[in-house]
Protein backbone atom coordinates (compact mmCIF):
# COMPACT_ATOMS: atom_id res chain seq x y z
CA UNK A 1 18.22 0.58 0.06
CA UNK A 2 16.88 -3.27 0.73
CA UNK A 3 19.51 -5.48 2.96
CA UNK A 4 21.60 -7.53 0.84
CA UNK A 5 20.50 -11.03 0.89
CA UNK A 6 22.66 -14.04 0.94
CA UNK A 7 21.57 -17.89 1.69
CA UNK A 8 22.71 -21.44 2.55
CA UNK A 9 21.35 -24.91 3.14
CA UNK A 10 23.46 -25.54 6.34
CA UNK A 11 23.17 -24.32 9.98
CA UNK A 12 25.43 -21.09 11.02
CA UNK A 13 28.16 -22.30 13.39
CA UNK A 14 27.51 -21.60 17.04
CA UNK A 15 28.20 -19.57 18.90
CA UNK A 16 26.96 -17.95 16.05
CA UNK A 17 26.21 -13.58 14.78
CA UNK A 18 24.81 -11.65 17.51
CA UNK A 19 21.52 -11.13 16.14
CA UNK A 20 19.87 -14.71 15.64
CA UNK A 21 15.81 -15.30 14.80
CA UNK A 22 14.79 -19.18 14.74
CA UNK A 23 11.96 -20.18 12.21
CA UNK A 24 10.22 -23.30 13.32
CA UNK A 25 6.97 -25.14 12.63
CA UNK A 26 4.65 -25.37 14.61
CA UNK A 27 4.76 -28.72 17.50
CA UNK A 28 4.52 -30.07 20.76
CA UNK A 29 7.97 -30.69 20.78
CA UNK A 30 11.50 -28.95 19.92
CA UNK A 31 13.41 -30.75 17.20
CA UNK A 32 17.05 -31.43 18.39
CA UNK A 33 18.79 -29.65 15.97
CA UNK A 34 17.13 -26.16 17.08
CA UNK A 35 20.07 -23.78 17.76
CA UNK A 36 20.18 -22.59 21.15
CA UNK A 37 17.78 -25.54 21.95
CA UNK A 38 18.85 -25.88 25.92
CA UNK A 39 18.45 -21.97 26.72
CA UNK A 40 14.77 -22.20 24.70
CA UNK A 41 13.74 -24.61 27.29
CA UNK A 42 14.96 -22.68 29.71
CA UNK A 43 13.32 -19.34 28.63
CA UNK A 44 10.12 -21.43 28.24
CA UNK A 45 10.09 -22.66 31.79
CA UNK A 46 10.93 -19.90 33.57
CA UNK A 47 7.95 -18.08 31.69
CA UNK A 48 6.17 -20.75 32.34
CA UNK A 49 4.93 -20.81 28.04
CA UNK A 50 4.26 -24.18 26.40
CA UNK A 51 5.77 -25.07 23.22
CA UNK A 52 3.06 -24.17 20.92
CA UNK A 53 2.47 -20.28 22.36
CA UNK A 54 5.65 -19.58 20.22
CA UNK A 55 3.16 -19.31 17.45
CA UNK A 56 1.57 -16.28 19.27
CA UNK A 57 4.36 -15.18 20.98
CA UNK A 58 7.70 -15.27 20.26
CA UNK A 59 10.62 -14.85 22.37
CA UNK A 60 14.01 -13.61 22.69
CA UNK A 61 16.94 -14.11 25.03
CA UNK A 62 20.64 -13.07 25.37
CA UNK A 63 23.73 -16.31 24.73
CA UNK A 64 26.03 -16.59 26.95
CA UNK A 65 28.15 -15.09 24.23
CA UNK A 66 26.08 -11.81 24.23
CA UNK A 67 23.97 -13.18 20.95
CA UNK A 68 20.75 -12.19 20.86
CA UNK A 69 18.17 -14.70 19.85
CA UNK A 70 14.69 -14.43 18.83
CA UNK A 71 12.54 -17.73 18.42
CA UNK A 72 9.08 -18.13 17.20
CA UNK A 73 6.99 -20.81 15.54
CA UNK A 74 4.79 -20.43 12.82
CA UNK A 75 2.21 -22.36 11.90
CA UNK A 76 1.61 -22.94 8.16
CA UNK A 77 -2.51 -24.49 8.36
CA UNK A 78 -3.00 -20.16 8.49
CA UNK A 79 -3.76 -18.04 5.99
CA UNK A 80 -0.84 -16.01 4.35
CA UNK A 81 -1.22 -12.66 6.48
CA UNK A 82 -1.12 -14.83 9.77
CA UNK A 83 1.89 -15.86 8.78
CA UNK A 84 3.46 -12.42 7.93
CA UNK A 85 2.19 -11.56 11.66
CA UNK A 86 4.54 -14.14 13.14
CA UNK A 87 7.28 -13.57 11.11
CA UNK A 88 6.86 -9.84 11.73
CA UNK A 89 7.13 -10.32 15.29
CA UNK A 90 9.65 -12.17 15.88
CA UNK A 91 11.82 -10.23 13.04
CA UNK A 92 11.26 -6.95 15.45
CA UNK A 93 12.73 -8.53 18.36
CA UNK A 94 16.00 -8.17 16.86
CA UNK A 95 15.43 -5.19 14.82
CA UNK A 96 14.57 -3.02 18.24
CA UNK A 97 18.43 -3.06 18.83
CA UNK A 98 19.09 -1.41 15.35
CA UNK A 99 21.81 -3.96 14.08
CA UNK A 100 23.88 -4.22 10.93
CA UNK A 101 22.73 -7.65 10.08
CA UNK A 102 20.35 -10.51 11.16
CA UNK A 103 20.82 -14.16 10.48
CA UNK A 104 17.72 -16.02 9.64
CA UNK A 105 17.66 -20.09 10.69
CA UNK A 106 14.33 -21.92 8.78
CA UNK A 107 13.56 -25.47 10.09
CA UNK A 108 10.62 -27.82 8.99
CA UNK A 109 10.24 -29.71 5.56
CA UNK A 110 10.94 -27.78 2.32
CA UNK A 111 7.78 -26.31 1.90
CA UNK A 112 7.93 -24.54 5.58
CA UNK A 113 11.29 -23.47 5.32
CA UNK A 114 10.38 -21.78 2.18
CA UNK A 115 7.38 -20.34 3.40
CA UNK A 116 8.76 -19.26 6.11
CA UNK A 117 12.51 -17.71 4.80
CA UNK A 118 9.86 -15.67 2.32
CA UNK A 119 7.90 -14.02 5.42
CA UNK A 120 10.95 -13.07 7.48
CA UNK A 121 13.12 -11.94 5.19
CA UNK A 122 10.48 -9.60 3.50
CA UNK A 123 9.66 -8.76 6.97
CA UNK A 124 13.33 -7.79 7.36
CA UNK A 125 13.34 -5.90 4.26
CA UNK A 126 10.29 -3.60 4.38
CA UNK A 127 10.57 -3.06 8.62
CA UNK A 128 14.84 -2.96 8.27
CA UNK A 129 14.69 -0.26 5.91
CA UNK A 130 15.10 4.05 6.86
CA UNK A 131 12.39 5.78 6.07
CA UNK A 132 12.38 9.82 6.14
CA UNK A 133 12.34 10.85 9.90
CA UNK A 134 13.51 14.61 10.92
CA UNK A 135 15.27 13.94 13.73
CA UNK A 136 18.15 14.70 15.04
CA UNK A 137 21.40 12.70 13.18
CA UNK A 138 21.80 11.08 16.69
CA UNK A 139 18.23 9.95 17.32
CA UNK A 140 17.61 8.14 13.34
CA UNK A 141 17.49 4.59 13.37
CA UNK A 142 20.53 2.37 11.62
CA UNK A 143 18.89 0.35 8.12
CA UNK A 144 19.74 -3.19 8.26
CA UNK A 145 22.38 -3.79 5.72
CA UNK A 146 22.83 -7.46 5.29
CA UNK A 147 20.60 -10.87 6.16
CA UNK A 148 22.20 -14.05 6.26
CA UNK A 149 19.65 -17.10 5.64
CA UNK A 150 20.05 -20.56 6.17
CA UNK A 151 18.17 -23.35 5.83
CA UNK A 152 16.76 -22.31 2.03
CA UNK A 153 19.01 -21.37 -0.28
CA UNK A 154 17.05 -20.45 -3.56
CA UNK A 155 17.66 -17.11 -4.02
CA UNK A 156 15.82 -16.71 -7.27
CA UNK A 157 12.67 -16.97 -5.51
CA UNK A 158 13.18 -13.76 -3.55
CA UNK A 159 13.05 -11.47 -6.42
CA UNK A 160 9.63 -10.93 -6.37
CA UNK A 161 9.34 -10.42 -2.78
CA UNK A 162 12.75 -7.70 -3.29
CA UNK A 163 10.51 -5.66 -5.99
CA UNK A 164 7.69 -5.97 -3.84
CA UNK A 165 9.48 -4.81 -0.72
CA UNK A 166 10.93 -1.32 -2.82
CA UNK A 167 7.51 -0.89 -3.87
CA UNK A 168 6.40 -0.84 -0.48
CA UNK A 169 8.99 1.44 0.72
CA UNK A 170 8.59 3.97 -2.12
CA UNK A 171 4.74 3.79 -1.15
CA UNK A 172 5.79 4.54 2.91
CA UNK A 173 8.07 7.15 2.02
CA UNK A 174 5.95 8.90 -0.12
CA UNK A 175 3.55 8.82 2.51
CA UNK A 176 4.82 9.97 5.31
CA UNK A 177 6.67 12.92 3.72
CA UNK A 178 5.60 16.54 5.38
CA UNK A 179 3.22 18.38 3.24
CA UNK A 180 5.57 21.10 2.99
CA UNK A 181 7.87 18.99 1.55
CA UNK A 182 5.64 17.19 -0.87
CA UNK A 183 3.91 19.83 -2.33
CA UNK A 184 1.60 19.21 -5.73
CA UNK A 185 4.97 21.15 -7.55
CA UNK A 186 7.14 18.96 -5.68
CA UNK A 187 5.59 15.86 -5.88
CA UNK A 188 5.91 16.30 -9.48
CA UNK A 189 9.33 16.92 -9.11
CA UNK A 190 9.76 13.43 -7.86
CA UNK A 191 7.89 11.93 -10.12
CA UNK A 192 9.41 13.21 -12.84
CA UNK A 193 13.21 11.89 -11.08
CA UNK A 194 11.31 8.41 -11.00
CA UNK A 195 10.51 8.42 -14.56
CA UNK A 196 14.05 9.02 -15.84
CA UNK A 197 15.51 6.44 -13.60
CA UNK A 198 13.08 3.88 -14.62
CA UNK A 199 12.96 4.76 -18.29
CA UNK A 200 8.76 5.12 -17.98
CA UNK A 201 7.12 7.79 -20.78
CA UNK A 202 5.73 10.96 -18.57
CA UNK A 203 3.10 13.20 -19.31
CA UNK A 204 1.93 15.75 -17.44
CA UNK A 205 -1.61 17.86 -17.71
CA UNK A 206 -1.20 21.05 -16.03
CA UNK A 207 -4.12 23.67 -14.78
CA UNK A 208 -3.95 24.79 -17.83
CA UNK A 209 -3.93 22.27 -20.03
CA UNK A 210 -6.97 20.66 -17.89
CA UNK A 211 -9.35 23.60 -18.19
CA UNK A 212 -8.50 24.32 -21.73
CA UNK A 213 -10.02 20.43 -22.56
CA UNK A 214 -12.76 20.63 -19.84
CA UNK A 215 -11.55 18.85 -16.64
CA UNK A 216 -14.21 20.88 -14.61
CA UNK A 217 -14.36 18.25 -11.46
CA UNK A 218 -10.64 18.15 -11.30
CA UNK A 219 -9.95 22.18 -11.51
CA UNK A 220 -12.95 22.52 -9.32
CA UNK A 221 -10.67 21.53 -6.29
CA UNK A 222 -7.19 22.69 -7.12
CA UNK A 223 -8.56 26.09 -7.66
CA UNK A 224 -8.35 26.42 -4.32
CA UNK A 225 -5.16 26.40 -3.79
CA UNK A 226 -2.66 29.83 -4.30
CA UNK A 227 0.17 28.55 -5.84
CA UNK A 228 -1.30 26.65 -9.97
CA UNK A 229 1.20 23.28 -9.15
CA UNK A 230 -1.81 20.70 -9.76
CA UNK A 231 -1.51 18.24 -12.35
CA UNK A 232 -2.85 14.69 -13.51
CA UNK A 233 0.52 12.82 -14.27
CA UNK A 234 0.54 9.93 -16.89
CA UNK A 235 3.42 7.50 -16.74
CA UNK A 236 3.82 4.40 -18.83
CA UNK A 237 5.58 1.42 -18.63
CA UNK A 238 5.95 -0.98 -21.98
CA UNK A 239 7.13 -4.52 -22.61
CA UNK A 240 7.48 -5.26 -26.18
CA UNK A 241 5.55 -8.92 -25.30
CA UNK A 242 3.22 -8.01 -23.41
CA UNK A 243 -0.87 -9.26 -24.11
CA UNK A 244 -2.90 -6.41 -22.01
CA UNK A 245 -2.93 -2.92 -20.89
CA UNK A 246 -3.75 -2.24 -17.05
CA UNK A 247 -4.41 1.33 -16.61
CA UNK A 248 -3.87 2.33 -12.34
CA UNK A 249 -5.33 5.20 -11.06
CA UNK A 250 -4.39 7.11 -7.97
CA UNK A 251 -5.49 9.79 -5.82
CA UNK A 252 -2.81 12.59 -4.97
CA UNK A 253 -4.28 14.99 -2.71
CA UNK A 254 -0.89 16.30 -0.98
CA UNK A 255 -3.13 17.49 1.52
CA UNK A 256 -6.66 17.74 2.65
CA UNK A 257 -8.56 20.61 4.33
CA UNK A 258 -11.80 19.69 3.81
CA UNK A 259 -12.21 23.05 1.95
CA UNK A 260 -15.37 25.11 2.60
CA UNK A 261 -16.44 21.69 4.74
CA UNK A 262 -13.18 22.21 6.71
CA UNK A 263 -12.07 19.64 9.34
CA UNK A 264 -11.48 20.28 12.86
CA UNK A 265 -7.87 19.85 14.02
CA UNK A 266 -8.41 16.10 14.78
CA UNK A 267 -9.21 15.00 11.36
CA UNK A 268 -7.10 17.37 9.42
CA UNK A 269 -4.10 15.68 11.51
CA UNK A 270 -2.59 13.39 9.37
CA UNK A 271 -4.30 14.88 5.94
CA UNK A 272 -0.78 14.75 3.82
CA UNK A 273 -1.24 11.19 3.84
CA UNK A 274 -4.22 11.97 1.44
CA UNK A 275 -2.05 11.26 -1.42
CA UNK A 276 -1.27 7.32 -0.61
CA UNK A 277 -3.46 5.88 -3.73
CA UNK A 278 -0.99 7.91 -6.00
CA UNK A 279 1.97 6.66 -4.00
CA UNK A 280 0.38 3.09 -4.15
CA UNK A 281 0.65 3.43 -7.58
CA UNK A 282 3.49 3.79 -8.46
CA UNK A 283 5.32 1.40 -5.39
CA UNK A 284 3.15 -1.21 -8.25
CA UNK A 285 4.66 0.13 -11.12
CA UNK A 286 8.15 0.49 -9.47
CA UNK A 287 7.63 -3.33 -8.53
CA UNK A 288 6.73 -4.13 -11.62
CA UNK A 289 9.15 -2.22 -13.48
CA UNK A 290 12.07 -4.44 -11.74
CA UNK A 291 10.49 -7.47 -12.49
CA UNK A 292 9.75 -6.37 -16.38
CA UNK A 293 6.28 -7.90 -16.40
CA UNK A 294 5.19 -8.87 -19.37
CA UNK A 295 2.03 -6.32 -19.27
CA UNK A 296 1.58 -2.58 -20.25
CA UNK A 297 1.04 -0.46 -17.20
CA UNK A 298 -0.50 3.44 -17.69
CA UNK A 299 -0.48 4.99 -14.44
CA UNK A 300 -2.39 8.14 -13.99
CA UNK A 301 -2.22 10.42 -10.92
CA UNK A 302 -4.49 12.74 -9.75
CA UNK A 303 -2.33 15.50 -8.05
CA UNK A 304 -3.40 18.51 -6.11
CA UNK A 305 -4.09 20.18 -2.63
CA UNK A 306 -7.88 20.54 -1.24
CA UNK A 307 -7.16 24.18 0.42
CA UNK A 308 -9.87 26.65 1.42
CA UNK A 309 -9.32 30.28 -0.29
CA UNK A 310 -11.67 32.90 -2.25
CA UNK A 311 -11.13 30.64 -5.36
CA UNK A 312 -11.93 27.61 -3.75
CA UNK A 313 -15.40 25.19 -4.80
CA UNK A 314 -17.89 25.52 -2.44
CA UNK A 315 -21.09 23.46 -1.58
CA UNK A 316 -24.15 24.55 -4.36
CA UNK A 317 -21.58 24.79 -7.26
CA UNK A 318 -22.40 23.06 -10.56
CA UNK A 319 -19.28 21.91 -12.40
CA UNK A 320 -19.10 20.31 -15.51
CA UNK A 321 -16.55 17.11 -15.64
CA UNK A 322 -14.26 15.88 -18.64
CA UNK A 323 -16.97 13.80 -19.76
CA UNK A 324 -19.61 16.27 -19.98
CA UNK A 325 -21.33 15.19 -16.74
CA UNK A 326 -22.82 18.11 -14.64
CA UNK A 327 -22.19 17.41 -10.91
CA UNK A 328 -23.69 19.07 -8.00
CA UNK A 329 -21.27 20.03 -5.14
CA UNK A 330 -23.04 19.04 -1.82
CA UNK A 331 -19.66 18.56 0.19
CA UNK A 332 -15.98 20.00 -0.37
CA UNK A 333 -14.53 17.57 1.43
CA UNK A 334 -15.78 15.09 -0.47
CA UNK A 335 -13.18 16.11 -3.13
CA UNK A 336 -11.33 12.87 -4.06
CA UNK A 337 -13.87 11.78 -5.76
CA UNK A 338 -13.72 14.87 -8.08
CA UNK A 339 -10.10 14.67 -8.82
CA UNK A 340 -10.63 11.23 -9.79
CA UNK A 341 -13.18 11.55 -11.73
CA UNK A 342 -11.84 13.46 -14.62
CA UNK A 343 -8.82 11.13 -14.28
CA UNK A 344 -10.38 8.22 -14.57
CA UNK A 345 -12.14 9.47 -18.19
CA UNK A 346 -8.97 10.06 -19.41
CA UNK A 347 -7.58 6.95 -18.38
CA UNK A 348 -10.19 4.57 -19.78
CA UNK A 349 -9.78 6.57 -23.19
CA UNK A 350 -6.45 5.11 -23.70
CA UNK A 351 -8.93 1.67 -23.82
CA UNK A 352 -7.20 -0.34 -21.27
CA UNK A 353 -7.87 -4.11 -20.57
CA UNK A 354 -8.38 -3.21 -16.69
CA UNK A 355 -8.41 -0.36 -14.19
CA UNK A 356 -7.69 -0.27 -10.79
CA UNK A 357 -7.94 3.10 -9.30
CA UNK A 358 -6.86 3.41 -5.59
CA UNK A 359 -7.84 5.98 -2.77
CA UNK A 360 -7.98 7.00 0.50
CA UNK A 361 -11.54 7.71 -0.26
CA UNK A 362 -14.17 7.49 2.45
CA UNK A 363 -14.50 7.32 5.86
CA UNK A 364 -17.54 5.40 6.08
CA UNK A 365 -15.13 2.48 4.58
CA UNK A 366 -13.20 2.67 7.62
CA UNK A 367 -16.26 2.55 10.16
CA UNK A 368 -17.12 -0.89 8.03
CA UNK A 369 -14.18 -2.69 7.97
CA UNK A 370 -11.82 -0.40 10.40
CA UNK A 371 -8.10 -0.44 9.61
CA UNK A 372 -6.88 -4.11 8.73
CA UNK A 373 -9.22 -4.59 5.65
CA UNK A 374 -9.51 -2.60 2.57
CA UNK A 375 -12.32 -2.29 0.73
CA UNK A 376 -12.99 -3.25 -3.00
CA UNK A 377 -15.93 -2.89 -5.49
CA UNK A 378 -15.89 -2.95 -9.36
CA UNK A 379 -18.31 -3.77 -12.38
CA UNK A 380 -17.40 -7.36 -12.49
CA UNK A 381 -18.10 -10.02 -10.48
CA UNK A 382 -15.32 -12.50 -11.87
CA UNK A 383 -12.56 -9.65 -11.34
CA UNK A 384 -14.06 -9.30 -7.71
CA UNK A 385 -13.59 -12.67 -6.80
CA UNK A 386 -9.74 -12.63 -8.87
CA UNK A 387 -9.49 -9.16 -6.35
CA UNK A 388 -10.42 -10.89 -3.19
CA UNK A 389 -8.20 -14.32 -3.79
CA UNK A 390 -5.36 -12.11 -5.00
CA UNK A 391 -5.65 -10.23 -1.39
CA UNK A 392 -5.25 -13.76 0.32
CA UNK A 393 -2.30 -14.61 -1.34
CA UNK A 394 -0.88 -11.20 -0.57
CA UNK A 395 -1.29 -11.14 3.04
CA UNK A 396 -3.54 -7.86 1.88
CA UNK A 397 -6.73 -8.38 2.69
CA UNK A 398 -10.03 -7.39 0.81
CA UNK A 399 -13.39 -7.44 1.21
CA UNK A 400 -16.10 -6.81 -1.38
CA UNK A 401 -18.71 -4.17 -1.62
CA UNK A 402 -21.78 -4.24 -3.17
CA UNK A 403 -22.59 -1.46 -6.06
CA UNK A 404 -26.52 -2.15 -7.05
CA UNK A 405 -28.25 0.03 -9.38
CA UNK A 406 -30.80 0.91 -6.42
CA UNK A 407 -28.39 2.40 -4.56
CA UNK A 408 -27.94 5.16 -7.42
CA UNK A 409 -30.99 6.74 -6.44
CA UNK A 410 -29.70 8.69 -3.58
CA UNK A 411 -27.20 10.10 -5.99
CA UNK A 412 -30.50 11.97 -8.07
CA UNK A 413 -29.86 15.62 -8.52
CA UNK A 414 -32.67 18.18 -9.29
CA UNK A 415 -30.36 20.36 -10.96
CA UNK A 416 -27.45 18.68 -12.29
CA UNK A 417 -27.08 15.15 -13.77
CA UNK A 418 -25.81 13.99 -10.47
CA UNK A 419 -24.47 14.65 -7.37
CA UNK A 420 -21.35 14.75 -5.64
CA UNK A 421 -22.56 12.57 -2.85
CA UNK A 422 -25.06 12.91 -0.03
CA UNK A 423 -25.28 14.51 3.55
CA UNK A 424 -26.35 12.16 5.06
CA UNK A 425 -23.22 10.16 4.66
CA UNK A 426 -24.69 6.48 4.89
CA UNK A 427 -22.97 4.15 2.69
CA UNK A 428 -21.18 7.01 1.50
CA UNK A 429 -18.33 3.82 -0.08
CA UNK A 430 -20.88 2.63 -2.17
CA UNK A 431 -21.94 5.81 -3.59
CA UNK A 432 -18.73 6.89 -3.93
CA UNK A 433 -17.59 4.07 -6.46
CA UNK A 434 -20.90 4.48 -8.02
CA UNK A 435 -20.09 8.11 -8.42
CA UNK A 436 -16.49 7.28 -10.06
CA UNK A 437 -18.19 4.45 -12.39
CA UNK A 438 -20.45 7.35 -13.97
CA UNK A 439 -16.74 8.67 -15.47
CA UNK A 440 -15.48 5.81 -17.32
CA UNK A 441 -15.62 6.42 -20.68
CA UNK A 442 -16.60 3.09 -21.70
CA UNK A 443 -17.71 -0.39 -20.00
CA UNK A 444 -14.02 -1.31 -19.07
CA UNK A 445 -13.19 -4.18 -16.51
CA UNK A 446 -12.56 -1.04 -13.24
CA UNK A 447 -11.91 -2.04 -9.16
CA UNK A 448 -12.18 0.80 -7.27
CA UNK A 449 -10.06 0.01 -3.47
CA UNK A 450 -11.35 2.30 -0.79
CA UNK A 451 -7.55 1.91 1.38
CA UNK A 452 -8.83 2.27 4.70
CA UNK A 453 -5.91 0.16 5.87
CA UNK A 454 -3.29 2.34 4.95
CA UNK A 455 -2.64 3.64 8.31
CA UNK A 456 -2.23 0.90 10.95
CA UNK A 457 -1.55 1.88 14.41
CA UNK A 458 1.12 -0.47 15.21
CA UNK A 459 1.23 -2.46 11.98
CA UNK A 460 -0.21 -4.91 9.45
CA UNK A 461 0.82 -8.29 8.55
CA UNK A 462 4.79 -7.90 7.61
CA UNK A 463 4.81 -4.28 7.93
CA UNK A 464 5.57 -2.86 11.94
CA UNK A 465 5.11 0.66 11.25
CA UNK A 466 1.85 2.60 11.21
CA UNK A 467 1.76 3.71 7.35
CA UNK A 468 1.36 0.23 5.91
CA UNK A 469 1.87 0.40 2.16
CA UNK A 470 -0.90 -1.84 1.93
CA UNK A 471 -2.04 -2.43 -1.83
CA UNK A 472 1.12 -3.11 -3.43
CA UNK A 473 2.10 -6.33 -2.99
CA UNK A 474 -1.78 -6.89 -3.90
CA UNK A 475 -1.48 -4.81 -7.19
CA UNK A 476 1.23 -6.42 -8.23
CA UNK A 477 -0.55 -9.74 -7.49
CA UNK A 478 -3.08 -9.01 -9.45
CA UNK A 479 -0.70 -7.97 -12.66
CA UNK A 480 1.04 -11.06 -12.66
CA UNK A 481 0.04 -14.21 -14.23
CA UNK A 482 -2.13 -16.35 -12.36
């Protein structure tokens, strides 16, 4: 549950709460009215900072009356994710002591004080919240139950930012579940609890239900596992005036072995995070469920376990996909591709207007771009652009791929109509969307994100903790109206 939010034009009275952050812009000077303004200068000198390295590094100090105060500058000529950095910061000065509530102080003209009340109080929301921890009662961290702002007092504006922030969450929690306790079976579980709160249609196509109307690529990899809990869940979410249909696509692998291929113990670590695309997913639709866009969202995930067995695909298979495709298996570790595959086929049946399909996909994305990008490709060059602006504006940063026909090449097979992917591995993030594009079912407007960034050691932009959630406040910049 997100702090509850309240807000007012005029300063808090001092001595004031006893968690305190000040939001100022950036100067050579501190304006007089700056709370605490005497023991700033004092913390300043005695660190012997100038004014301006606030921007880049905040500080906090203890009142005389035991308040804690955090201060920090931003400064608003930097792009939106800078600014989410600061505010980020400084927020988890006060946050390290676990408290009840914060109250938030904005200073600067109207446009920085809204600018910056948005960053910290998201900052507060997403990084204030409890996510699922098995510790001991004792040891769990307190959520932040209430924020007091003041300084900018429009409330209305925050609702975005408050759907955005429990989209994030559900993405994190998701995510960082055990594998043992997010199963394919149980996954679906949840999902299916989501659905009835939310009031979204559900449909689910089971093992059985996939081979019977030829989903080789996706059966190909949950044969694997022992117990028959894999499944490509469709939700839906309708608003009687809405103009377009945006189909999302995720991939749910609950947790990767590699298969046949399997990973040593330092790359299976960490492998039930696997399913973030399908928890990025539906953090979007969750987002955009609360703020009943005016657009038709079909979410599709792609849920199952890559497990090694006596069932399981192996490399030198031939399996036949949804579409009739014949694919060559060269790697089974290269199995999200597969899984999405059939799934995206039966998404761009239902004819959408656009499809976005998400995935924790390849690691030669993360060799190109590391951890603080994501990647992004897709078969038009306008909706690339709209992709890449929209991350901007999001503080979630994209960069574009190319996806040339002559690239296809290395995808040839000699005994299927194409292959899985190479050995070689180069450019394996290009190949792979070029793979996925062969399974659309017809020449509709599809991004393919490649979310390297979804696992930041020590945080990205507004978000402190390692699992990032990174793609939803971007997805549900791109559904809304520009």
């Amino acid at each position: 549950m997100l702090a509850q939010l309240t807000a007012s034009t005029s300063l808090p009275k001092i001595p004031g709460p006893a968690h305190l952050l000040v939001l100022l812009p950036v100067g050579k000077s501190l304006p007089r009215e700056v709370p605490h303004r005497e023991l700033l200068a004092a913390v300043l000198k005695r660190r012997g900072m100038k004014i301006g390295e606030l921007a880049s590094a905040p500080v906090a100090a203890n009142a005389a009356d035991g308040c804690l105060i955090a201060w920090a500058m931003l400064d608003f000529s930097k792009a939106i994710f800078a600014l989410q950095t600061q505010a980020r910061k400084a927020v988890q000065l006060l946050l390290g002591e676990q408290p009840a509530g914060i109250t938030i102080v904005v200073q600067g003209d109207a446009t920085q004080r809204r600018q910056a009340a948005e960053a910290a109080v998201y900052a507060a929301w997403v990084n204030g919240a409890q996510l699922p921890l098995h510790k001991k009662k004792s040891d769990q961290r307190r959520p932040l139950r209430k924020i007091a702002l003041y300084g900018f007092a429009v409330t209305k504006a925050f609702a975005i930012l408050k759907a955005q922030a429990e989209g994030n969450l559900l993405c994190r929690t998701l995510t960082v579940l055990p594998p043992n306790e997010l199963t394919p079976a149980l996954y679906r579980k949840r999902v299916r609890v989501l659905a009835k709160q939310n009031s979204w249609q559900i449909k689910e196509f089971d093992l059985k239900a996939l081979r019977k109307i030829g989903a080789g690529a996706f059966v190909a990899v949950a044969q694997g596992s022992h117990e028959e809990d894999a499944a490509i869940v469709h939700l839906s979410y309708k608003h009687p005036k809405a103009k377009q249909t945006v189909a999302l696509v995720g991939k749910g692998i609950c947790f990767d072995t590699g298969g046949h291929n399997l990973k040593p113990a330092r790359h299976m670590h960490g492998m039930h995070e696997d399913m973030n695309g399908s928890a990025v997913v539906l953090g979007i639709l969750l987002a955009a469920t609360r703020l009943q866009l005016q657009v038709n969202i079909d979410c599709w995930l792609a849920i199952a376990q890559n497990h090694i067995s006596p069932k399981a695909y192996k490399q030198n298979d031939i399996v036949t996909a949804l579409n009739g495709t014949a694919i060559e298996i060269m790697h089974t570790d290269a199995e999200g591709r597969m899984v999405l595959a059939d799934t995206l086929t039966l998404a761009s049946r239902k004819n959408p207007d656009m499809m976005i399909d998400f995935a924790t996909l390849t690691g030669s994305m993360h060799v190109a771009l590391g951890n603080r990008y994501c990647g992004v490709l897709g078969n038009r060059d306008a909706l690339l652009q709209k992709a890449v602006q929209a991350g901007r504006q999001s503080g979630e940063r994209l960069c574009a791929f190319p996806m040339d026909d002559d690239y296809e090449a290395a995808l040839d097979s000699r005994v299927a109509d194409i292959k899985q992917c190479t050995l070689e591995g180069e450019a394996d993030h290009i190949l792979a969307a070029l793979f996925l594009k062969r399974f659309l079912d017809h020449d509709v407007p599809w991004l393919h994100v490649d979310l390297c960034a979804s696992r930041c050691e020590g945080g990205l932009g507004s978000v402190a903790g390692d699992v990032t959630g990174f793609g939803v406040s971007w997805g549900l910049r791109m559904l809304q109206p520009q």
